[in-house]
Each structure stands twice: as C-alpha cells, then as structure tokens.
C-alpha atoms as a PDB file:
ATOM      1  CA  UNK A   1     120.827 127.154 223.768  1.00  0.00           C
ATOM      2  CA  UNK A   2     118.312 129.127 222.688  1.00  0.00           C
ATOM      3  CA  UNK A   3     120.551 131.789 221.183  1.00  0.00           C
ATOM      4  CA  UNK A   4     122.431 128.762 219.187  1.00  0.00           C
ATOM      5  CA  UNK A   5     119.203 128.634 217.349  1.00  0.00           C
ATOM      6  CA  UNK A   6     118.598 131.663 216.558  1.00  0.00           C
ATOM      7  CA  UNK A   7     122.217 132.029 215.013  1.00  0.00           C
ATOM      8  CA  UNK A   8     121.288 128.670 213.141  1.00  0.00           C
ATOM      9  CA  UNK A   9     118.672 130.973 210.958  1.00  0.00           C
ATOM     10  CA  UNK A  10     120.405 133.955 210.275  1.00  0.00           C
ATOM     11  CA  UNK A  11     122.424 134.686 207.813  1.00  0.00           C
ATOM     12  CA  UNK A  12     126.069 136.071 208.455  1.00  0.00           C
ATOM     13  CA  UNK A  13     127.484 139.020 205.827  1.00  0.00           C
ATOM     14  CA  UNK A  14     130.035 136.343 205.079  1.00  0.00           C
ATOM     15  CA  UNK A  15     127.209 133.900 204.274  1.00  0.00           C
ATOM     16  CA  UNK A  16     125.487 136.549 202.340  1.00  0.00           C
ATOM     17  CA  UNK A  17     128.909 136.748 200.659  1.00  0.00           C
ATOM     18  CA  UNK A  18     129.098 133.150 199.355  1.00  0.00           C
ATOM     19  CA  UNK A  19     125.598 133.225 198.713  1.00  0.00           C
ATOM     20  CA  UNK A  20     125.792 136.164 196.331  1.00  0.00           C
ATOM     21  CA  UNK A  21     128.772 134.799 194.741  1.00  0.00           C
ATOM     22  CA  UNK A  22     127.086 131.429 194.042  1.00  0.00           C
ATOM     23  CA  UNK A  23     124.451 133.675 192.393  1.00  0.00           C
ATOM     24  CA  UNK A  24     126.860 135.295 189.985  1.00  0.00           C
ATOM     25  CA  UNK A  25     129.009 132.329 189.237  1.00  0.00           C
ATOM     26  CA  UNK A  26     126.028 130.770 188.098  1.00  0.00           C
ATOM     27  CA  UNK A  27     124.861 133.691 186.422  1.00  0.00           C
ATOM     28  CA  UNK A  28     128.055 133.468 184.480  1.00  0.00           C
ATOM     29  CA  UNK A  29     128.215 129.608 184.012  1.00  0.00           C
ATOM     30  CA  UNK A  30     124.560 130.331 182.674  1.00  0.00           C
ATOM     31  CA  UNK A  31     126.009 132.868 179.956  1.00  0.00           C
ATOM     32  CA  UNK A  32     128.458 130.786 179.032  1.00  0.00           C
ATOM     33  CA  UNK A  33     126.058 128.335 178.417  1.00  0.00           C
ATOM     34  CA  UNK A  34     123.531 130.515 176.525  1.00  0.00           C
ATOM     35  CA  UNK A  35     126.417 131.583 174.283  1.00  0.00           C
ATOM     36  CA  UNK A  36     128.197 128.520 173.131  1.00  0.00           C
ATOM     37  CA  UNK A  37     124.428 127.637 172.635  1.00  0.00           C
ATOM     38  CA  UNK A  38     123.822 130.474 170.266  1.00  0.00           C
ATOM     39  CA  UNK A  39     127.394 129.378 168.655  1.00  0.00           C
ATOM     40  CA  UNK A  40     125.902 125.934 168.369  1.00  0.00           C
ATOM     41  CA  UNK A  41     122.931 127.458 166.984  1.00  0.00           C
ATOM     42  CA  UNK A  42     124.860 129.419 164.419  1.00  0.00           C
ATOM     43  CA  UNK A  43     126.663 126.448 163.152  1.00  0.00           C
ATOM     44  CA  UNK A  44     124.021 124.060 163.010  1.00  0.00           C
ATOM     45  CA  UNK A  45     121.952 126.868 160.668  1.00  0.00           C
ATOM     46  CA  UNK A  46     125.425 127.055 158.829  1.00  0.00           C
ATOM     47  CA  UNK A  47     125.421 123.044 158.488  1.00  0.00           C
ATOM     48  CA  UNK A  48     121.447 123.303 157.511  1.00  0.00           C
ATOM     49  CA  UNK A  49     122.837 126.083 154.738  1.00  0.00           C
ATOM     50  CA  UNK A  50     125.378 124.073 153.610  1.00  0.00           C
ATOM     51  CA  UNK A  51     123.148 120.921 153.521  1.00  0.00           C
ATOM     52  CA  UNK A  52     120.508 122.935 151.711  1.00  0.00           C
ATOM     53  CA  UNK A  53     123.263 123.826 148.823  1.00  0.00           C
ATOM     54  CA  UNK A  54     123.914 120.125 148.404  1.00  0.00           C
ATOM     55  CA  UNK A  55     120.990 118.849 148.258  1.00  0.00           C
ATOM     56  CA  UNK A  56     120.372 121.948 145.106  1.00  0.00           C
ATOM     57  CA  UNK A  57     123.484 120.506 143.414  1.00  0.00           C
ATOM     58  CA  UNK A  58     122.689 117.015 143.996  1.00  0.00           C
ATOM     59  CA  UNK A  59     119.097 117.807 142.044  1.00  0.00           C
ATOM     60  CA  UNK A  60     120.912 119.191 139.531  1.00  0.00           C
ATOM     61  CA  UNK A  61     123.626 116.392 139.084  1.00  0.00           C
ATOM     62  CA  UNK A  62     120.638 114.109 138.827  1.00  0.00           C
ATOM     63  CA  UNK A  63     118.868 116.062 136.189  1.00  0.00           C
ATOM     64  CA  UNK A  64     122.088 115.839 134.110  1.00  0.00           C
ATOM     65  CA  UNK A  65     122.590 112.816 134.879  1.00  0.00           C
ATOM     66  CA  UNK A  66     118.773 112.150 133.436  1.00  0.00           C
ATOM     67  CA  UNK A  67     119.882 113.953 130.513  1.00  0.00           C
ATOM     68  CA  UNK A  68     123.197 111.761 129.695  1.00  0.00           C
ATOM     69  CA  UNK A  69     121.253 108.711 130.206  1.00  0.00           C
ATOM     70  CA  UNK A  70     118.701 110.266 127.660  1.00  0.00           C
ATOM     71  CA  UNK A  71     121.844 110.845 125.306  1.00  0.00           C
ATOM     72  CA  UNK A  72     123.521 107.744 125.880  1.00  0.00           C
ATOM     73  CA  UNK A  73     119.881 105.654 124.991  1.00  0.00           C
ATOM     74  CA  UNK A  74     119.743 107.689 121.867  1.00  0.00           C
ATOM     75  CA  UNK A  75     122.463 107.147 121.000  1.00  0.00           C
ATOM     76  CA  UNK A  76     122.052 103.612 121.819  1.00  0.00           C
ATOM     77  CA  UNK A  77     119.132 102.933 119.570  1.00  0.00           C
ATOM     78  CA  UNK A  78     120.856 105.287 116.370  1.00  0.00           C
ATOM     79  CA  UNK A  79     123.444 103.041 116.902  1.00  0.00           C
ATOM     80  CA  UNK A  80     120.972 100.009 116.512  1.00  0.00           C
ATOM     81  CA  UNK A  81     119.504 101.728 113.813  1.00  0.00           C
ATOM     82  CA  UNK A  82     123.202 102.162 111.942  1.00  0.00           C
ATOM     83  CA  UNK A  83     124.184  98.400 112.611  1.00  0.00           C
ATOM     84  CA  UNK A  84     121.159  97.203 110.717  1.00  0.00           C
ATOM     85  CA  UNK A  85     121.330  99.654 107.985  1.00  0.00           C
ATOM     86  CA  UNK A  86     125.480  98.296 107.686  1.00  0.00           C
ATOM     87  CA  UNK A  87     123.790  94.376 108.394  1.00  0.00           C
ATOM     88  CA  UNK A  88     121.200  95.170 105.328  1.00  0.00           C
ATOM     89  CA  UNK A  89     124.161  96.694 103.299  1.00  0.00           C
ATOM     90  CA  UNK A  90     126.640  93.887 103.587  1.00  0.00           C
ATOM     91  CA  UNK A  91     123.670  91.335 102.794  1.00  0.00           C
ATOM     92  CA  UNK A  92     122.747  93.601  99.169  1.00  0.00           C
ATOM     93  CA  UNK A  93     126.364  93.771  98.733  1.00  0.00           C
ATOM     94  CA  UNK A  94     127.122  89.884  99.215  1.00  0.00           C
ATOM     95  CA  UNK A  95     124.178  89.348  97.146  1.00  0.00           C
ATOM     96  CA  UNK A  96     125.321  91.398  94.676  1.00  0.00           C
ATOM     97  CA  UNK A  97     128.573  90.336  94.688  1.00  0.00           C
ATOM     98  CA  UNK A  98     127.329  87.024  94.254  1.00  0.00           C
ATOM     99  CA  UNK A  99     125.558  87.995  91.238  1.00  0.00           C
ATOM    100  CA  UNK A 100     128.646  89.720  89.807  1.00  0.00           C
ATOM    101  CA  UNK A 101     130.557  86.589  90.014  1.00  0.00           C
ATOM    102  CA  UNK A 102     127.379  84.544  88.681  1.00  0.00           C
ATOM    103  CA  UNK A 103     127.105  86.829  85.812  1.00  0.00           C
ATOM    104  CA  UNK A 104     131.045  87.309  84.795  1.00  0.00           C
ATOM    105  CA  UNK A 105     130.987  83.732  84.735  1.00  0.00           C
ATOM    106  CA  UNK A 106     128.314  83.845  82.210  1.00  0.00           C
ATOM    107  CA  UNK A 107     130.010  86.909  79.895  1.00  0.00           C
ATOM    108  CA  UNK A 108     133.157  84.845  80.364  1.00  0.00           C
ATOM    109  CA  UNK A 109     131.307  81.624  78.642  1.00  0.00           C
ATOM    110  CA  UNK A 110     129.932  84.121  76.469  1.00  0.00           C
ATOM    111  CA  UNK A 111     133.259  85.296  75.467  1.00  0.00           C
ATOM    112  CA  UNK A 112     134.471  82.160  74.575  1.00  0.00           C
ATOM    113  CA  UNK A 113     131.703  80.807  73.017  1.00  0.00           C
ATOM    114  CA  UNK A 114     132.179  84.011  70.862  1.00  0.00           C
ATOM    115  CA  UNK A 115     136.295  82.909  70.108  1.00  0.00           C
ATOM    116  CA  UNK A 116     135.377  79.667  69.400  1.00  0.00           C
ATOM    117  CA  UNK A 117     132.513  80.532  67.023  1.00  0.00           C
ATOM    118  CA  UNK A 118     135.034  82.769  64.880  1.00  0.00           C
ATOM    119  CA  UNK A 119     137.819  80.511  64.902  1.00  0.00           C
ATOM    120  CA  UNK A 120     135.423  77.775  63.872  1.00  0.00           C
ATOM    121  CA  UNK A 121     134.477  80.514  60.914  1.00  0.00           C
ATOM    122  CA  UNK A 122     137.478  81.301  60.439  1.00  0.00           C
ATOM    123  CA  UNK A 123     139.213  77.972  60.072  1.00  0.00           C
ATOM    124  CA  UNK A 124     135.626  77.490  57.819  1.00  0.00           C
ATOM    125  CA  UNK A 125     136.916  80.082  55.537  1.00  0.00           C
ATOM    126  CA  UNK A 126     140.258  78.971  55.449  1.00  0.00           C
ATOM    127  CA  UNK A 127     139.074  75.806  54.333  1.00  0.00           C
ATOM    128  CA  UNK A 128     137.410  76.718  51.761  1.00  0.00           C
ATOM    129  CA  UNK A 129     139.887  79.385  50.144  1.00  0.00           C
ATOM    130  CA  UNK A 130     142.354  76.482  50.244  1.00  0.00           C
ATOM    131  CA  UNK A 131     139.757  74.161  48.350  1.00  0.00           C
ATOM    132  CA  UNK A 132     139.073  76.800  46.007  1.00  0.00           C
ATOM    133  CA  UNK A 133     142.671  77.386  45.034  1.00  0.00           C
ATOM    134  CA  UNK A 134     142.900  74.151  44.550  1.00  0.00           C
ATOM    135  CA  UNK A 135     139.669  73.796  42.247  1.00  0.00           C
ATOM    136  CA  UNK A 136     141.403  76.820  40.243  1.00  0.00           C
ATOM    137  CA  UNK A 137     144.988  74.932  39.962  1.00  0.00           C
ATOM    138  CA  UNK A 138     143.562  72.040  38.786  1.00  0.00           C
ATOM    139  CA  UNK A 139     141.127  73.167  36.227  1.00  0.00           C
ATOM    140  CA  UNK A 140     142.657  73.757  32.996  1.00  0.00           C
END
C-alpha cells in the first residue's frame, strides 16, 4: 500500500507526455489568440482611419453646406430686394398710366374744343361772306 502512494505522486514519461503536450497546445491556442487579436487590432485602427476620413469630409460637407445656405439667403433677400423694386415700378407705372389716360382725355377735349372753335369761325366767316355778297347784289 505504501508503494501505491508513492506511484500516486510521480509522474510517468507518458504523463510527462500529456503534460508537455497540454503545454504546447496551449501555447499554440495562445498564438492563435494573440494573432487574430493583432488582426482585430489592425482592423479596428483601419475602422478608426476610415472613421477619421469621414468625419474630415463630413466637416467639410457642412462648411459647404454653410456656404450654400449663405448663397441661398442672399440670394433670398436680393430677391426681396428685386420684388420691391418690380412692386415700386408697377405702382409709378400704374400711376403713370393713370395720368396718361387722365391727361389724353384732357388733349382729347382740348382737341375738340379746338374743331369746334374753328368750325364755329369758320361757319362765322361763311356767314358773313354770304351777307356781304348779298349787301353788294343788292346795292345799286
């Protein structure tokens, strides 16, 4: 019994065997780990890289985009501007068209105050050669 005890504690060559083997599959199960690790490593730097770059373009689609909305308000408020320059314009020119049609109506009254005033001479005139010929037919 004794000797069953002592055989307990030592190790066998076979033992030693497995023991060693255990050793250097987990040294390799350990490399494999480290490297898909490193892989990992190397794609989450590529991701950060990538993720960098986007955020750069993403600042600089913003700053255009600043710059359009600057445009487009500009534009906005020329475009005010032009709409009540073309609202002041179509007020003169409906004033002054009103004006137009106030004084044409006048020149017309003018105009015929003007025919009637000569053919009122004129029929004057004729009168009066037609009662002078016939003060000279009848005087002897």
């Amino acid at each position: 019994m004794g000797e069953d005890r002592e055989d307990i504690n030592q190790l066998t060559k076979d033992d030693l065997v497995l023991l060693m083997e255990s050793y250097r599959n987990m040294i390799v199960m350990h490399q494999t780990i480290l490297d898909q690790s490193n892989k990992t490593i190397d794609k989450i730097d590529n991701v950060a890289k990538i993720q960098d770059d986007l955020f750069t373009k993403t600042g600089s689609i913003f700053g255009s985009l600043n710059n359009v909305e600057k445009t487009i308000n500009d534009n906005t408020s020329k475009t005010k501007e032009g709409s009540n320059k073309v609202e002041t314009l179509t007020i003169a020119l409906n004033n002054h068209e009103k004006k137009s049609i106030e004084d044409h109506g006048k020149i017309t009254s003018k105009i015929y105050v003007g025919w009637i005033g000569m053919v009122t001479i004129i029929l004057g005139l004729i009168g009066l050669a037609i009662a002078i010929t016939d003060l000279l037919r009848h005087t002897p």
